[in-house]
Protein backbone atom coordinates (compact mmCIF):
# COMPACT_ATOMS: atom_id res chain seq x y z
CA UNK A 1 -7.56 41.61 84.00
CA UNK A 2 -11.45 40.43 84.44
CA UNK A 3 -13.02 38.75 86.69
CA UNK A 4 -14.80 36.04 86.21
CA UNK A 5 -17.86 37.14 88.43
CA UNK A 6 -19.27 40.18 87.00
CA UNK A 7 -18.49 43.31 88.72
CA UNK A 8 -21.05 46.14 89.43
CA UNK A 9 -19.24 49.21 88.46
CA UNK A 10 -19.58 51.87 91.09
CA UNK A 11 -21.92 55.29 90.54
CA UNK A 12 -20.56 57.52 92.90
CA UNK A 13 -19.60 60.22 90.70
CA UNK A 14 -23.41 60.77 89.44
CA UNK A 15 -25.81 62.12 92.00
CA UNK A 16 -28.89 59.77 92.58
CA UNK A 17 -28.34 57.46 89.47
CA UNK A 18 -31.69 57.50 87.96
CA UNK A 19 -30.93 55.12 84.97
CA UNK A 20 -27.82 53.39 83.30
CA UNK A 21 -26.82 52.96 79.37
CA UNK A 22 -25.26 49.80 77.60
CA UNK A 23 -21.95 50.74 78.38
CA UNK A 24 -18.78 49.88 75.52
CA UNK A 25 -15.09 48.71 76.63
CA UNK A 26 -11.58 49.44 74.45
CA UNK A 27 -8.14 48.43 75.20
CA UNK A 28 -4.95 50.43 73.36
CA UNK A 29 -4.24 48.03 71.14
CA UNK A 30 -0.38 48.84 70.52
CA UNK A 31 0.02 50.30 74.19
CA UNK A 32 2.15 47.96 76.43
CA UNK A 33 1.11 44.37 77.54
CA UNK A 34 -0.92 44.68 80.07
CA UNK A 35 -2.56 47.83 79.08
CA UNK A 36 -5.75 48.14 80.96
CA UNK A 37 -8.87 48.09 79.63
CA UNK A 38 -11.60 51.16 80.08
CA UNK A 39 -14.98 50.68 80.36
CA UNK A 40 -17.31 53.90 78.90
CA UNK A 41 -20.72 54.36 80.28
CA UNK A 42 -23.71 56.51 80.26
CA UNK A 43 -25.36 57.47 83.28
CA UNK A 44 -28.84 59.25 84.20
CA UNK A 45 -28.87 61.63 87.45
CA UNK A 46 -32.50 62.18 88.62
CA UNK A 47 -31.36 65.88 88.08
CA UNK A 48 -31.85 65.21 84.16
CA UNK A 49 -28.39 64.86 83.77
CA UNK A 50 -26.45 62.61 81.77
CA UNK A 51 -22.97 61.97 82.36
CA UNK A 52 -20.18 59.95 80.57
CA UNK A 53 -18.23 58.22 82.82
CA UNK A 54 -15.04 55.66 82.36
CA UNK A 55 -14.20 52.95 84.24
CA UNK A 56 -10.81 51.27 84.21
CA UNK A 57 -9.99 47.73 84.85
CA UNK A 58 -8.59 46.09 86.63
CA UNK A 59 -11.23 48.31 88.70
CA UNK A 60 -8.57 49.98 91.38
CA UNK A 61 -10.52 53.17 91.81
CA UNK A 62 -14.31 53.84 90.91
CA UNK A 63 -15.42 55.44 87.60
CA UNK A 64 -14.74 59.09 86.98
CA UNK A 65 -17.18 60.98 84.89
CA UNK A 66 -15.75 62.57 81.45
CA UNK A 67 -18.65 65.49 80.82
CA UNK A 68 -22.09 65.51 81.78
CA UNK A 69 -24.86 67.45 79.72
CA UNK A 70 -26.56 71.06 81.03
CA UNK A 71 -23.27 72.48 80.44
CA UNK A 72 -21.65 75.24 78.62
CA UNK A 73 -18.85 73.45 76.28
CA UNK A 74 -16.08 75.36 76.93
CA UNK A 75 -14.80 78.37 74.53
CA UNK A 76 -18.07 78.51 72.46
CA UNK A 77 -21.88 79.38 73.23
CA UNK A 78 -23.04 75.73 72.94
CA UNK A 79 -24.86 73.27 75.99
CA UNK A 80 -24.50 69.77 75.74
CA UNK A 81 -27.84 68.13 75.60
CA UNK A 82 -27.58 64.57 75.42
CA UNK A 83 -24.59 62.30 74.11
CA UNK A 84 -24.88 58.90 71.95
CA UNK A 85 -22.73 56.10 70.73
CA UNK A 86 -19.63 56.98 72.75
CA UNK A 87 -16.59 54.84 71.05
CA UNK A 88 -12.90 55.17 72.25
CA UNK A 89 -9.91 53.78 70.40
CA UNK A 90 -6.84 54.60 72.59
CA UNK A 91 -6.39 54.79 76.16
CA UNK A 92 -6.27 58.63 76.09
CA UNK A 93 -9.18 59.45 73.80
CA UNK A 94 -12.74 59.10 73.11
CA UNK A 95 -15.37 60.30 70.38
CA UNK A 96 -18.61 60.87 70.69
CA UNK A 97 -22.08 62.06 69.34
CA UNK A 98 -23.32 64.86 71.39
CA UNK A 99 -26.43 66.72 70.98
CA UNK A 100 -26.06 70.90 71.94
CA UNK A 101 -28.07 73.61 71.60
CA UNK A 102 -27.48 76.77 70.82
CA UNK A 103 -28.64 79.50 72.72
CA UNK A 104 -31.79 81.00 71.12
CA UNK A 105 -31.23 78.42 68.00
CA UNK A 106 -32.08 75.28 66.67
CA UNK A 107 -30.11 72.63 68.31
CA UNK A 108 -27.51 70.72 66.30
CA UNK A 109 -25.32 67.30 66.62
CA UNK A 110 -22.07 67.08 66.18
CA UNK A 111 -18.97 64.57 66.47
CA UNK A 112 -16.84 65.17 69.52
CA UNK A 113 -13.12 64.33 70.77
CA UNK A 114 -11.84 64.07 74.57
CA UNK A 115 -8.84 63.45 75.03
CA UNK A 116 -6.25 63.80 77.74
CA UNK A 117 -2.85 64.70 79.00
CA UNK A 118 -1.01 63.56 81.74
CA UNK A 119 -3.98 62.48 83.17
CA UNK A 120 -6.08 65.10 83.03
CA UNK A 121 -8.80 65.48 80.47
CA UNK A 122 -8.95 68.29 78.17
CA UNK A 123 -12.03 69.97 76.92
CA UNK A 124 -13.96 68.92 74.39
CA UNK A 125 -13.03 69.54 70.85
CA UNK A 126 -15.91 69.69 68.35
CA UNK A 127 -14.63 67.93 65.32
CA UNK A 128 -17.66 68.51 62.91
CA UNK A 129 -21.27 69.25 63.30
CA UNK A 130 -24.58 70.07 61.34
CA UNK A 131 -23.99 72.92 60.13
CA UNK A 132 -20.07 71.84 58.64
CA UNK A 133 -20.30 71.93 54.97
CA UNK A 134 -19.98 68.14 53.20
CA UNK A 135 -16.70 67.84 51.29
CA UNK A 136 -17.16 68.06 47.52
CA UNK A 137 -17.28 64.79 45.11
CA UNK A 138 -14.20 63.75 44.39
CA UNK A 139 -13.84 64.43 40.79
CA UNK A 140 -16.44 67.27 40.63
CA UNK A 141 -16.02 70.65 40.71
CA UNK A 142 -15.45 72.54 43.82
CA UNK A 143 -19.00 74.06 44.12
CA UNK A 144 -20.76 74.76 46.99
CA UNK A 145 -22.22 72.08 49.44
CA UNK A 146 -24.62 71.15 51.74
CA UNK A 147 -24.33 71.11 55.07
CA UNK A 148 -24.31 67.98 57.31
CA UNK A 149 -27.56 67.83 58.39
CA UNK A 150 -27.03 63.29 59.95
CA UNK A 151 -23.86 62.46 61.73
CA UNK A 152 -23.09 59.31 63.45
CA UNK A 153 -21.15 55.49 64.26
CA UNK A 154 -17.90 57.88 64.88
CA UNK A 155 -14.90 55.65 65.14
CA UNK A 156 -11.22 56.97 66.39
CA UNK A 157 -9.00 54.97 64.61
CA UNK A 158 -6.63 53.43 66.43
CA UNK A 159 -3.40 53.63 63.74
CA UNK A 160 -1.83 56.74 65.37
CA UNK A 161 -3.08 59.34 63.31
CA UNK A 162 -5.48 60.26 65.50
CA UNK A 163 -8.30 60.49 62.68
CA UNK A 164 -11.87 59.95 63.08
CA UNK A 165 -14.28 58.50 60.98
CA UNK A 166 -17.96 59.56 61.21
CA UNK A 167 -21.27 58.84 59.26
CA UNK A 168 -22.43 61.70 57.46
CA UNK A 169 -25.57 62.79 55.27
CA UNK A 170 -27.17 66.40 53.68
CA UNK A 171 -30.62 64.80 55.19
CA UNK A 172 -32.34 61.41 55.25
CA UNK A 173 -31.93 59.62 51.64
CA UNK A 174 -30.33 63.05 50.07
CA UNK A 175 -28.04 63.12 47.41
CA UNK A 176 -24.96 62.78 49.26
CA UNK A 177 -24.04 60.48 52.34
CA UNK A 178 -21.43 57.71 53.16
CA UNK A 179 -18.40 58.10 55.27
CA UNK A 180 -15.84 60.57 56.40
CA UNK A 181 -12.70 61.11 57.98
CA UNK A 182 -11.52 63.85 60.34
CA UNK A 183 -7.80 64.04 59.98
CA UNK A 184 -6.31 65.71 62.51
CA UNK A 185 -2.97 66.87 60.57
CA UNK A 186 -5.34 70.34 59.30
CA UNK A 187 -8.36 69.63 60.45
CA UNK A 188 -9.71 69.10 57.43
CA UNK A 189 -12.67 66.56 56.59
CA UNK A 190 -12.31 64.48 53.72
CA UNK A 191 -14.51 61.73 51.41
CA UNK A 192 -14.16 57.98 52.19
CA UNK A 193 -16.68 56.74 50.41
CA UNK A 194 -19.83 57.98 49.08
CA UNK A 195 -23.00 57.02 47.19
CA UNK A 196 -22.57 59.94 44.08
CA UNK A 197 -18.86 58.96 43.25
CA UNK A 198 -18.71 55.18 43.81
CA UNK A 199 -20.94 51.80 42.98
CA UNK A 200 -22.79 51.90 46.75
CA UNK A 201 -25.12 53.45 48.15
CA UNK A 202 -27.17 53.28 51.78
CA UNK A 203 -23.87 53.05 53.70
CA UNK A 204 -24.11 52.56 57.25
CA UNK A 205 -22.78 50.61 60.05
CA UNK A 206 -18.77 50.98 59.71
CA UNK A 207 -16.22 49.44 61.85
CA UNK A 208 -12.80 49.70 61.91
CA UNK A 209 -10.23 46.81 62.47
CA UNK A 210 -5.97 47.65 62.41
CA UNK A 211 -5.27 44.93 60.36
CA UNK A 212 -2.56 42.45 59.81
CA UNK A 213 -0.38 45.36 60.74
CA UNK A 214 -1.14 49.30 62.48
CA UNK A 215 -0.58 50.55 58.69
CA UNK A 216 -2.79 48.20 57.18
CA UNK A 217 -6.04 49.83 58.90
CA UNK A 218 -9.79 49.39 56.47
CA UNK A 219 -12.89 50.07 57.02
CA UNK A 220 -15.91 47.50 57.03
CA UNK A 221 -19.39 48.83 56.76
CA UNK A 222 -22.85 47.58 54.73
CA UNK A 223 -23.90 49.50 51.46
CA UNK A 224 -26.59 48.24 48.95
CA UNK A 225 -25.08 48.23 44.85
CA UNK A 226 -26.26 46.52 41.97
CA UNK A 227 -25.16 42.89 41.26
CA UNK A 228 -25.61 40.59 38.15
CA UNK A 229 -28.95 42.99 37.47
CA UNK A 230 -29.87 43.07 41.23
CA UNK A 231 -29.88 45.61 43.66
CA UNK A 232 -29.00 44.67 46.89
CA UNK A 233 -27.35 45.00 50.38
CA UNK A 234 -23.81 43.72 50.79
CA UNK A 235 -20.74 43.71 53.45
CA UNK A 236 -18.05 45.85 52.24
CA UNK A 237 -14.47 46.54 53.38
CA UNK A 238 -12.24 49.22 51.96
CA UNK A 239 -8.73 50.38 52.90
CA UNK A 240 -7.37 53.43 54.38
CA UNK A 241 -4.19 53.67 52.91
CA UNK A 242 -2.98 56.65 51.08
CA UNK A 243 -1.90 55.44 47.36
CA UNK A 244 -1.55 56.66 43.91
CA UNK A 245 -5.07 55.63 43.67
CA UNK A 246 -8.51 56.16 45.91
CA UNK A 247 -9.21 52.84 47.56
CA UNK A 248 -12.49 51.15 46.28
CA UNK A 249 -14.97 49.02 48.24
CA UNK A 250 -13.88 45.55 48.06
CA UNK A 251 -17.06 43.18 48.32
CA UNK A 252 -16.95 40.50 51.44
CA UNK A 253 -20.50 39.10 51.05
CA UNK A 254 -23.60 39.92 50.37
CA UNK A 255 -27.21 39.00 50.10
CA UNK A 256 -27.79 36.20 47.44
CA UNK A 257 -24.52 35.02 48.26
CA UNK A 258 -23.91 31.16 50.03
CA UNK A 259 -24.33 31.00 53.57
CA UNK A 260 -21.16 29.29 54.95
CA UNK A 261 -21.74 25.66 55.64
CA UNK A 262 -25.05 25.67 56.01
CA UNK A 263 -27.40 22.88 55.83
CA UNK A 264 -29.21 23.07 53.42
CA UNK A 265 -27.44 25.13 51.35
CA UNK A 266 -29.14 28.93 51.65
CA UNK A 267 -28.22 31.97 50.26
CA UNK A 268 -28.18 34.90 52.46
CA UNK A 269 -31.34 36.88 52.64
CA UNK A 270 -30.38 39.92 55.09
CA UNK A 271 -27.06 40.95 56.93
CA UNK A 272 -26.83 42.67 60.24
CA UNK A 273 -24.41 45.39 61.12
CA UNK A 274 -20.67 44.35 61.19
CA UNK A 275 -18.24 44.04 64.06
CA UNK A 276 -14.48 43.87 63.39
CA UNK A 277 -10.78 43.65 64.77
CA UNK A 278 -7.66 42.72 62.97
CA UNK A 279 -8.43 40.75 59.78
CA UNK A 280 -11.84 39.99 61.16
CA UNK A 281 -15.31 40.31 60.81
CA UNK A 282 -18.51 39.60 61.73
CA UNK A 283 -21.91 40.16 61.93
CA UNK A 284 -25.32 38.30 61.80
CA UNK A 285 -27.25 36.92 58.76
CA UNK A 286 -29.99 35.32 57.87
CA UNK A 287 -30.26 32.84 55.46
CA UNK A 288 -32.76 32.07 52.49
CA UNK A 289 -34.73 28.48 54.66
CA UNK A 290 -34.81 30.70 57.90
CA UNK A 291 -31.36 29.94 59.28
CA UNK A 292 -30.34 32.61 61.78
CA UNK A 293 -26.47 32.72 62.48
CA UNK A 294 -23.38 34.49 63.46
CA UNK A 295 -20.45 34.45 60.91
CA UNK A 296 -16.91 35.61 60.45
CA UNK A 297 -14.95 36.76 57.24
CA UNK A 298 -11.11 37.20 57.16
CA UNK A 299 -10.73 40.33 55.36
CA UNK A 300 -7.40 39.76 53.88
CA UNK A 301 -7.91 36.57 53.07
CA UNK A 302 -11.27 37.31 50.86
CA UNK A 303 -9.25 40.64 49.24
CA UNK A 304 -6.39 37.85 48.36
CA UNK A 305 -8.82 35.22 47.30
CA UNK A 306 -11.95 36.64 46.26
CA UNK A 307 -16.00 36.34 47.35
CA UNK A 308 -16.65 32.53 48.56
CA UNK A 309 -13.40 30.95 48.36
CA UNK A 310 -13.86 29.39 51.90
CA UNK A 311 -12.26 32.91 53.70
CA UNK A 312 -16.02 32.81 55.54
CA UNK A 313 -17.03 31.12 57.97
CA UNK A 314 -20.64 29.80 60.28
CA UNK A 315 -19.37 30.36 63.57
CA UNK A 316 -22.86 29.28 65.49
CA UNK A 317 -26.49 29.14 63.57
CA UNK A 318 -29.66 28.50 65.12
CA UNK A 319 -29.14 24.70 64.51
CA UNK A 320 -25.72 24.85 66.86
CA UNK A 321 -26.03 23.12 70.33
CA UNK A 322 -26.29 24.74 73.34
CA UNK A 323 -23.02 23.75 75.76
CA UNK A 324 -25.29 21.77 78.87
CA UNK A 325 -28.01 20.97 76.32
CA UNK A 326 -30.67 23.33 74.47
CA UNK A 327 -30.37 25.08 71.45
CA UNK A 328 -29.68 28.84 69.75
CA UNK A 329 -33.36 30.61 68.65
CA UNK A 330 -31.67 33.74 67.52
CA UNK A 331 -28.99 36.11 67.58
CA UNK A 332 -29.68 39.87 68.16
CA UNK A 333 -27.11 42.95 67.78
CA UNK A 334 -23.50 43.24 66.09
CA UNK A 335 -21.01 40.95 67.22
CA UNK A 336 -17.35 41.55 68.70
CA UNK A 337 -14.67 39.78 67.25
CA UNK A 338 -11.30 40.14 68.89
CA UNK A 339 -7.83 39.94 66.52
CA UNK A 340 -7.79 36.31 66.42
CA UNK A 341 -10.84 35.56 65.41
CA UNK A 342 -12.76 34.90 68.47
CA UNK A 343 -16.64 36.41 68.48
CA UNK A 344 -18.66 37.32 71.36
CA UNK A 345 -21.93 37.72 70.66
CA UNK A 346 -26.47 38.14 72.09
CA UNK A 347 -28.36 35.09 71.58
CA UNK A 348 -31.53 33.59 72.40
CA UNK A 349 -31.80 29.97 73.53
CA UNK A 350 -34.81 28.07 73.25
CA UNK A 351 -34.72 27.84 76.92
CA UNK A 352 -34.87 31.43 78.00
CA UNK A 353 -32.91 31.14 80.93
CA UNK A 354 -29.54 30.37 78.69
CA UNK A 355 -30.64 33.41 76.63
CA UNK A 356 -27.56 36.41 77.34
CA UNK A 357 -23.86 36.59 75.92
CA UNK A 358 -21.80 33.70 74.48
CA UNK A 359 -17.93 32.91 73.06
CA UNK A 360 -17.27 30.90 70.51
CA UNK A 361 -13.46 30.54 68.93
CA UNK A 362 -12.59 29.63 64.64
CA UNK A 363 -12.04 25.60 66.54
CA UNK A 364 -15.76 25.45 67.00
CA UNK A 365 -15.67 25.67 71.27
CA UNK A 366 -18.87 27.38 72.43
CA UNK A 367 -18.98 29.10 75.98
CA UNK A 368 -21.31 30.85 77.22
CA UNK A 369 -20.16 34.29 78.57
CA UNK A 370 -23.20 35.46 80.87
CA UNK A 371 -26.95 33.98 80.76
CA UNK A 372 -29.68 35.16 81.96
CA UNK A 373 -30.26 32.47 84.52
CA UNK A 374 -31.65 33.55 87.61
CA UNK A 375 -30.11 36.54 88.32
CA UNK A 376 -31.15 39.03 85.05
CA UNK A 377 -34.25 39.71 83.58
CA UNK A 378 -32.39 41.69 80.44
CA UNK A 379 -28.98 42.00 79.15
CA UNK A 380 -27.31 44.09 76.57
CA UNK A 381 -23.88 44.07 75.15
CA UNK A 382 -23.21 46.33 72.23
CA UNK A 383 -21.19 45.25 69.68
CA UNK A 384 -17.90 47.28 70.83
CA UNK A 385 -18.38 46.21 74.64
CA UNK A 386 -15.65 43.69 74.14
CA UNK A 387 -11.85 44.71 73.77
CA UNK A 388 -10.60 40.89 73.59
CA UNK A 389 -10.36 40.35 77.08
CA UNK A 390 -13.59 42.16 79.24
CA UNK A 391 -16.76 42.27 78.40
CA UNK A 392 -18.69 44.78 79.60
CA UNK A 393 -22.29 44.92 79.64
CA UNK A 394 -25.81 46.27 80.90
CA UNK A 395 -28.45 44.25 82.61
CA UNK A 396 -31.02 44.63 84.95
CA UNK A 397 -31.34 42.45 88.27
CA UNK A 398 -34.20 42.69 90.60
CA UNK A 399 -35.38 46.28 90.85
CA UNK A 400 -31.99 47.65 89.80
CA UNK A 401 -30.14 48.25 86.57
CA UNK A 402 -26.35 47.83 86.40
CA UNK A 403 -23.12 48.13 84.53
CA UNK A 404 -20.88 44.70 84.80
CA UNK A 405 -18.09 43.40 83.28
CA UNK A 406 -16.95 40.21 82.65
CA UNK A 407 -14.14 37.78 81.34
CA UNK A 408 -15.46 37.11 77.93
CA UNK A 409 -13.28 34.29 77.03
CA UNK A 410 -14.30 32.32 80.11
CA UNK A 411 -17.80 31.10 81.15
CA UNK A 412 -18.64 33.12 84.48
């Protein structure tokens, strides 16, 4: 479905392509084998527009653009502005973070759904924005609530509901913020977890995996809480299942806690944001002696076994070996991790030419996926760029910046 030679994705659609954004890929994960992947990317016109544009692979036809800023959003008095971390979880949909102003008002954000039928795309459906109320606490009285005054990291969730989960705050360290979820049966927005009626606080960076099974959906994200007298950041996963009681956050690791099999034995002394897909996990951390690495978790595993019972894992440090020689410096971003545990992930080699994107499988094989070489001067790969199978990324060659995509379970 990828090549192994990156592939410049075409620009057609955008008038004199002033500028490009680190694109991300998804694949339907329950649609048919074979299901290809779609590649969504920002790009700048030199007529200070900003378009969203999709690209399918294998790429058949060139990229057609999804909505472009400087216009009216149909059926209300809004004007797109700008758009940010656009995410898509089915083959048919994608949520985004788009900035609009209102005519002869402030300008707000808000949390946006495309989505299509038979092939055509329907108009964008605002979902929540600034000026949406914030559910109440669960367990407090109904009373009267702020509005959302931060949104962002929406993610559509990708168990057939059709839900999306967003970031939301009242305003920067307020009273209330954590995570929400629009469900689309009503409408309505709902609490997933929040820092006045649960043990974390500072939540940010979620991620959604599926799961053993499409049911068995949770969220991971990274909250601070106190521990054994200690306040303190921590990885946290929690489930989305409806039951007779609210889900809780269940504790993967956090800082102060061992660093998987590493030598010497360190304690983790900061986490980076977390990447997931099935029962996976992972993200970067850094370790107490100066140990920079890339690890895994398997979620059900630690929620069957508990915190450190070996359901972690180092899946490269900076004391790993280069493949052709050379070593890892340091590891920059949020990982992807596809369902079987396989992480794709930024690095820096102490040779900067074998700096760029690199595989590595739970068996220990390292491969790298892209490198710098000769050809870039920069790469970036966000964390949700890789769907299992392509890897998409942005880099800049020569005097040019481009979107490419790659296998990212071969070496190209």
């Amino acid at each position: 479905m990828c090549t192994h030679i990156p592939v410049q994705l075409a620009n057609d659609s955008v008038a004199n392509v002033s500028g490009l954004d680190a694109p991300v890929a998804h694949v339907n994960p329950y649609g048919a084998l074979g299901q290809p992947s779609r590649i969504l990317y920002a790009a700048y016109g030199s007529d200070g527009r900003q378009t969203l544009l999709q690209q399918p692979l294998p790429q058949l036809l060139g990229p057609s653009p999804l909505i472009s800023t400087l216009v009216d959003i149909p059926g209300s008095d809004l004007t797109f502005t700008g758009f940010t971390e656009p995410y898509g979880g089915t083959s048919d949909a994608v949520v985004f973070i788009g900035e609009a102003h209102r005519h002869g008002e402030a300008s707000l954000d808000g949390v946006f759904l495309l989505e299509r039928a038979l092939a055509v795309h329907l108009p964008p459906r605002k979902l929540v924005d600034t000026r949406t109320a914030i559910p109440p606490v669960p367990g407090e009285a109904p009373l009267p609530q702020p509005d959302f005054l931060g949104l962002g990291s929406p993610v559509l969730l990708a168990d057939g509901s059709g839900d999306v989960v967003f970031a939301g705050a009242d305003e920067p360290g307020g009273r209330r913020s954590g995570l929400f979820r629009w469900r689309r049966d009503g409408g309505t927005i709902e609490t997933v977890v929040e820092n006045v009626s649960s043990r974390v606080a500072d939540i940010s960076g979620a991620a959604y995996a599926a799961g053993e099974r499409a049911s068995a959906g949770h969220l991971v994200y990274l909250a601070t809480a106190w521990r054994r007298g200690v306040r303190g950041p921590g990885l946290y996963s929690q489930s989305l299942q409806r039951g007779l009681f609210p889900p809780v956050p269940r504790l993967l690791t956090a800082v102060g806690e061992p660093v998987p099999q590493s030598a010497p034995a360190q304690r983790f002394a900061a986490l980076g944001a977390p990447g997931a897909a099935g029962s996976w996990v992972a993200f970067v951390g850094a370790g107490s002696a100066g140990t920079v690495g890339v690890y895994a978790c398997n979620v059900a595993a630690v929620q069957r076994r508990g915190v450190n019972s070996g359901a972690c894992r180092r899946v490269v440090d900076s004391r790993s070996k280069l493949p052709g020689g050379g070593s890892f410096a340091n590891f920059e971003g949020t990982p992807s991790v596809a369902a079987d545990g396989t992480v794709v992930f930024m690095a820096d080699a102490s040779n900067a030419s074998q700096s760029g994107v690199y595989g590595a499988d739970f068996r220990g094989n390292v491969w790298p996926v892209v490198a710098m070489g000769d050809r870039f001067t920069y790469l970036r790969a966000r964390g949700t760029a890789w769907d299992g199978r392509c890897l998409a990324f942005y880099a800049i060659t020569g005097d040019a910046d481009a979107v490419l995509a790659v296998d990212g379970r071969s070496s190209s």
